[in-house]
PDB file of N, CA and C in Angstrom:
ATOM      1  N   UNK A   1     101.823 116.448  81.740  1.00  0.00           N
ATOM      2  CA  UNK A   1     101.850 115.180  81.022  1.00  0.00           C
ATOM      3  C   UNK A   1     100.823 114.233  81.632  1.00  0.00           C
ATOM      4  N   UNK A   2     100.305 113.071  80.626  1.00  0.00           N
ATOM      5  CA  UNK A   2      99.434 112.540  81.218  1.00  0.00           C
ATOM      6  C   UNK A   2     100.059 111.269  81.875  1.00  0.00           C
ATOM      7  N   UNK A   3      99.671 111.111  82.630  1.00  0.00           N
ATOM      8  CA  UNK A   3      99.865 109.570  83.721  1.00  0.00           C
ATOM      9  C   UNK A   3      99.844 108.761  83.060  1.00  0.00           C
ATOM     10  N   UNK A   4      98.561 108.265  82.163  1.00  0.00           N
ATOM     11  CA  UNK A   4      98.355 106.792  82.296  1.00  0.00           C
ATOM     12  C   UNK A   4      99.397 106.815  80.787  1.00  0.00           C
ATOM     13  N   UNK A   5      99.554 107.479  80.020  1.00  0.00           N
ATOM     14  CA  UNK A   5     100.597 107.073  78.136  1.00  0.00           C
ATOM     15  C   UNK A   5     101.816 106.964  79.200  1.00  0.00           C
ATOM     16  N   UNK A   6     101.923 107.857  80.149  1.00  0.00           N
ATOM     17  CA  UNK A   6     103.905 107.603  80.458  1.00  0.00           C
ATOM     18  C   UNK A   6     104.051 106.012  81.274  1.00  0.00           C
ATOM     19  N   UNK A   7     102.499 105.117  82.155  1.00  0.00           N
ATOM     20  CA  UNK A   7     102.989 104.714  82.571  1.00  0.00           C
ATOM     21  C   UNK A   7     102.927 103.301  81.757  1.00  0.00           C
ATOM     22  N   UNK A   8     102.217 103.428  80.577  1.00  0.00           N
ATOM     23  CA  UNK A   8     102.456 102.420  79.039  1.00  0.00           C
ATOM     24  C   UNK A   8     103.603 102.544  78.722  1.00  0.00           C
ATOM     25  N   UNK A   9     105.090 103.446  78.869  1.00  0.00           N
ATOM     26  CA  UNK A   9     105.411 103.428  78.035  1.00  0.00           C
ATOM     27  C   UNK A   9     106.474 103.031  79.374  1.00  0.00           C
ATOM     28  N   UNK A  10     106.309 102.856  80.159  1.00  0.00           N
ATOM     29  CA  UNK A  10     107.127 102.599  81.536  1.00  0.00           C
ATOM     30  C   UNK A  10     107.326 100.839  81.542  1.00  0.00           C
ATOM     31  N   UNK A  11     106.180 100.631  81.267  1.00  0.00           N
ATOM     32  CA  UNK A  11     105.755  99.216  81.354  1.00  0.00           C
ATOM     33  C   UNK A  11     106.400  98.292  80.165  1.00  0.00           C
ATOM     34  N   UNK A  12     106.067  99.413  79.090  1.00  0.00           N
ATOM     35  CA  UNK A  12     106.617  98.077  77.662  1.00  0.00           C
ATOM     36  C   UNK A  12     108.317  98.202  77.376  1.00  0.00           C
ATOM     37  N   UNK A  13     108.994  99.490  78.652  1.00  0.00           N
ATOM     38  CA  UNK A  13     110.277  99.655  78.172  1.00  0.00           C
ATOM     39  C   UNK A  13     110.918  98.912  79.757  1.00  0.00           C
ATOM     40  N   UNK A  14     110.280  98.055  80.504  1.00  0.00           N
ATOM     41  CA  UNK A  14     110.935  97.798  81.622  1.00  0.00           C
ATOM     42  C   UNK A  14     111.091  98.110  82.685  1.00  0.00           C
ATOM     43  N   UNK A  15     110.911  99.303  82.912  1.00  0.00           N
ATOM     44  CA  UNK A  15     111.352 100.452  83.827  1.00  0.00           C
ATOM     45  C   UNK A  15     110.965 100.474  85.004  1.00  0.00           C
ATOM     46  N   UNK A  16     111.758 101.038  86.174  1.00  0.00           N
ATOM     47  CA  UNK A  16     111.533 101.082  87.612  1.00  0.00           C
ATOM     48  C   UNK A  16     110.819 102.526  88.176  1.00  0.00           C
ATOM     49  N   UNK A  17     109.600 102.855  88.238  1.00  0.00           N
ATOM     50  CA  UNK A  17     109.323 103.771  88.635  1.00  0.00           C
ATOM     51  C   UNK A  17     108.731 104.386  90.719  1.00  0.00           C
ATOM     52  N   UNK A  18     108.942 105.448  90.744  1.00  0.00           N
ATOM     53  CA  UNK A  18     109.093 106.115  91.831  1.00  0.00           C
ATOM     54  C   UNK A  18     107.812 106.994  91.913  1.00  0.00           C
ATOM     55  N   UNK A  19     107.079 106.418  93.366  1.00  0.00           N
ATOM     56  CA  UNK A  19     106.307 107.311  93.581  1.00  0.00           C
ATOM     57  C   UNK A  19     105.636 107.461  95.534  1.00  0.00           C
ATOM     58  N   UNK A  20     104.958 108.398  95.517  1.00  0.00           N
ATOM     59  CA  UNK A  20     104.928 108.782  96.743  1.00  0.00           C
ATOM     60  C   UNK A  20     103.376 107.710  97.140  1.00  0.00           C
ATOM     61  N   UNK A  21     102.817 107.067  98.075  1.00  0.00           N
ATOM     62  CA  UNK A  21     101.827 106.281  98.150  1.00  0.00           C
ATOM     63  C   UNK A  21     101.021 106.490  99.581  1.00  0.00           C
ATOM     64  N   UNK A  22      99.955 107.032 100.038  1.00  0.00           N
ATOM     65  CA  UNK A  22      98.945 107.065 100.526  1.00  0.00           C
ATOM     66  C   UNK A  22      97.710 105.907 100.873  1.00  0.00           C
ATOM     67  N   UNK A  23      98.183 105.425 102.054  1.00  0.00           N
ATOM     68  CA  UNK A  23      96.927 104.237 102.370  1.00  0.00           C
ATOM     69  C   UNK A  23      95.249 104.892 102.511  1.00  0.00           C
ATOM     70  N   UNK A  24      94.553 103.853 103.212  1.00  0.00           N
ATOM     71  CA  UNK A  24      93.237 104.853 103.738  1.00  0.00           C
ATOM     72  C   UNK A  24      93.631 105.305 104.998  1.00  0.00           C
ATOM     73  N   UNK A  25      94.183 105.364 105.734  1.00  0.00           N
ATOM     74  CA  UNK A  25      94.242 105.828 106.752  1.00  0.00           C
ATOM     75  C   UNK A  25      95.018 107.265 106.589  1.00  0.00           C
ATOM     76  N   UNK A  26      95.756 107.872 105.927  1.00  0.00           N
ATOM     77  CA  UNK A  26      96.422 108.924 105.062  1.00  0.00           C
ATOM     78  C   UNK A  26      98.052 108.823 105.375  1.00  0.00           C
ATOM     79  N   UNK A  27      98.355 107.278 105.741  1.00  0.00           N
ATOM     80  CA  UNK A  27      99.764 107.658 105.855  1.00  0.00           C
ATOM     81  C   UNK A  27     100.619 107.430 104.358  1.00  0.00           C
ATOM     82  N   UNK A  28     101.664 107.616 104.271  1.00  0.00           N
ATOM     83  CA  UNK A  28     102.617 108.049 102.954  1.00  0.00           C
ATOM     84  C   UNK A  28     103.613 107.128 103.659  1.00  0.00           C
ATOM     85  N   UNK A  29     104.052 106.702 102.322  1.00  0.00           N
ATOM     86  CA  UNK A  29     105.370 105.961 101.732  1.00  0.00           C
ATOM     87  C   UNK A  29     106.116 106.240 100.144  1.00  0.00           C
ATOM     88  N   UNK A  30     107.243 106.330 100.754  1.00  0.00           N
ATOM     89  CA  UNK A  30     107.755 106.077  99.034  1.00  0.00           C
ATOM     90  C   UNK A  30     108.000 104.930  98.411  1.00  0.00           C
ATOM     91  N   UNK A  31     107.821 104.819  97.622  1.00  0.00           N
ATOM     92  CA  UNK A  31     107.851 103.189  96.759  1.00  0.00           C
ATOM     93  C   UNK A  31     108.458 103.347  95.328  1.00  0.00           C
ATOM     94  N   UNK A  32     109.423 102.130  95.573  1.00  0.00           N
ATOM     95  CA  UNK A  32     109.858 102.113  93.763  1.00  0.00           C
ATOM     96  C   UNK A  32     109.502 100.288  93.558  1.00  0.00           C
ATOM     97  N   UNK A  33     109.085 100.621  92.393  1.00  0.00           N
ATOM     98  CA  UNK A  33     107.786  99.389  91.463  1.00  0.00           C
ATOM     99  C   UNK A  33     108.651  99.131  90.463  1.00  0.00           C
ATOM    100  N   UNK A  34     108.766  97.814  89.964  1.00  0.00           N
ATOM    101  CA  UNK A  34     108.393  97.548  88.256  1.00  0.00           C
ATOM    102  C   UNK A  34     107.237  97.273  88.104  1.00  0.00           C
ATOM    103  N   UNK A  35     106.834  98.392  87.346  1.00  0.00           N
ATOM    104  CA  UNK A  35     105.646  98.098  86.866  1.00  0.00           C
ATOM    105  C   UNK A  35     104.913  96.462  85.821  1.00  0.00           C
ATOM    106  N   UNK A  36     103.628  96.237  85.877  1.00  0.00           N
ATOM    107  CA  UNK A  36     103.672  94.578  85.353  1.00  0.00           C
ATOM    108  C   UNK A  36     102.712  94.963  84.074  1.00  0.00           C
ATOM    109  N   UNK A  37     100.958  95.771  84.656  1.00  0.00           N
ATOM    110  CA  UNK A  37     100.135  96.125  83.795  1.00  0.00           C
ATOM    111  C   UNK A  37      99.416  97.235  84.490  1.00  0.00           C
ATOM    112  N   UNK A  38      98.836  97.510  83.188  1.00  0.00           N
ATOM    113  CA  UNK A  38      97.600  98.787  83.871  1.00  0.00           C
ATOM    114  C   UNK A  38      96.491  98.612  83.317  1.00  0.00           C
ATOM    115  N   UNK A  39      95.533  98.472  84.297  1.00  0.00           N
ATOM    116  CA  UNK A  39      94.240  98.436  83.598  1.00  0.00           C
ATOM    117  C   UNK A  39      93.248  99.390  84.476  1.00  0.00           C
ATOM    118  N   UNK A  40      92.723  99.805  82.510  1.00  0.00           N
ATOM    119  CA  UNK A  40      91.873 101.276  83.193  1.00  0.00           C
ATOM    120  C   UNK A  40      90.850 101.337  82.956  1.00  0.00           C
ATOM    121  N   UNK A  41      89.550 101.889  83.610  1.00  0.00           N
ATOM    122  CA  UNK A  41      88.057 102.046  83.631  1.00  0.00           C
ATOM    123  C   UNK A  41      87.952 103.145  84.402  1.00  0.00           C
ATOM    124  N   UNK A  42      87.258 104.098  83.460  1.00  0.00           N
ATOM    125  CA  UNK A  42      86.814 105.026  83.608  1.00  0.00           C
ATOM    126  C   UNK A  42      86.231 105.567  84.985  1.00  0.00           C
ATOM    127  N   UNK A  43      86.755 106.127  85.722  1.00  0.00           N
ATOM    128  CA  UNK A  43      87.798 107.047  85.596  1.00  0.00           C
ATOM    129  C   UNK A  43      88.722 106.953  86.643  1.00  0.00           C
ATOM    130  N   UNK A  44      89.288 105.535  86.761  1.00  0.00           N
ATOM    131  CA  UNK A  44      90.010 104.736  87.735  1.00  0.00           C
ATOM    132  C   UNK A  44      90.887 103.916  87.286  1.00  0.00           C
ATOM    133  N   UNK A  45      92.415 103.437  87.417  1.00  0.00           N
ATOM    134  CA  UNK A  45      93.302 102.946  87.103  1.00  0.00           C
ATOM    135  C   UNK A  45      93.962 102.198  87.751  1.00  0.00           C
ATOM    136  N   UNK A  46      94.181 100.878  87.401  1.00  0.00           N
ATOM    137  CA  UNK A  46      94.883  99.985  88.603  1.00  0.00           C
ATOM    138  C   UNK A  46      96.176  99.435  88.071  1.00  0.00           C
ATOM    139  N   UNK A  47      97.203  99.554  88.662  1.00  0.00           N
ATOM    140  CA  UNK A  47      98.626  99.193  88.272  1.00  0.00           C
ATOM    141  C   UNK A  47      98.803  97.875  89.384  1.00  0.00           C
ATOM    142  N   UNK A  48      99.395  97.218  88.286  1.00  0.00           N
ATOM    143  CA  UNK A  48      99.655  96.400  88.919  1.00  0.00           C
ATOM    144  C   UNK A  48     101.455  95.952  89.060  1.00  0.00           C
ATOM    145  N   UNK A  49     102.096  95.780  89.895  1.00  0.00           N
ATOM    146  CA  UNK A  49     103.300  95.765  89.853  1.00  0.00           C
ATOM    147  C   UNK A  49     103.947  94.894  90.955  1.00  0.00           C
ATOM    148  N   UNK A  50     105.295  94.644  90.983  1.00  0.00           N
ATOM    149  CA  UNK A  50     106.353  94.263  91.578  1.00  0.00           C
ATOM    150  C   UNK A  50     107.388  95.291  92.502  1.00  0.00           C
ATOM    151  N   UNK A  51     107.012  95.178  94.027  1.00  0.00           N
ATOM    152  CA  UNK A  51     107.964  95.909  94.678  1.00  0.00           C
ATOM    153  C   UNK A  51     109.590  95.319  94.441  1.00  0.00           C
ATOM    154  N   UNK A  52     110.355  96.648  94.801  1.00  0.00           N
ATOM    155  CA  UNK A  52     111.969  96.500  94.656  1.00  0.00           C
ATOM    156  C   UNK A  52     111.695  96.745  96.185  1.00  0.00           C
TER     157      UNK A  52
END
């Protein structure tokens, strides 16, 4: 499935989504977001959101 339609459809229905997150340095976190917007340019995507 593609990323960026599920996370339109994440966004206009409210929803709290879950994902695994990578700084530059390569450490990982898990994070759950409401998502706010997404804006995309080729071939890069920036979400913008609200931590829980």
């Amino acid at each position: 499935m593609q990323v960026f339609p599920l996370l339109r459809k994440v966004i206009a229905t409210n929803r709290i989504i879950k994902f695994r997150y990578f700084n530059t340095a390569g450490q990982q976190s898990d994070r759950s977001v409401e998502p706010v917007s997404l804006l995309f340019k080729n071939p890069v995507g920036n979400l913008k959101y609200y931590p829980i």
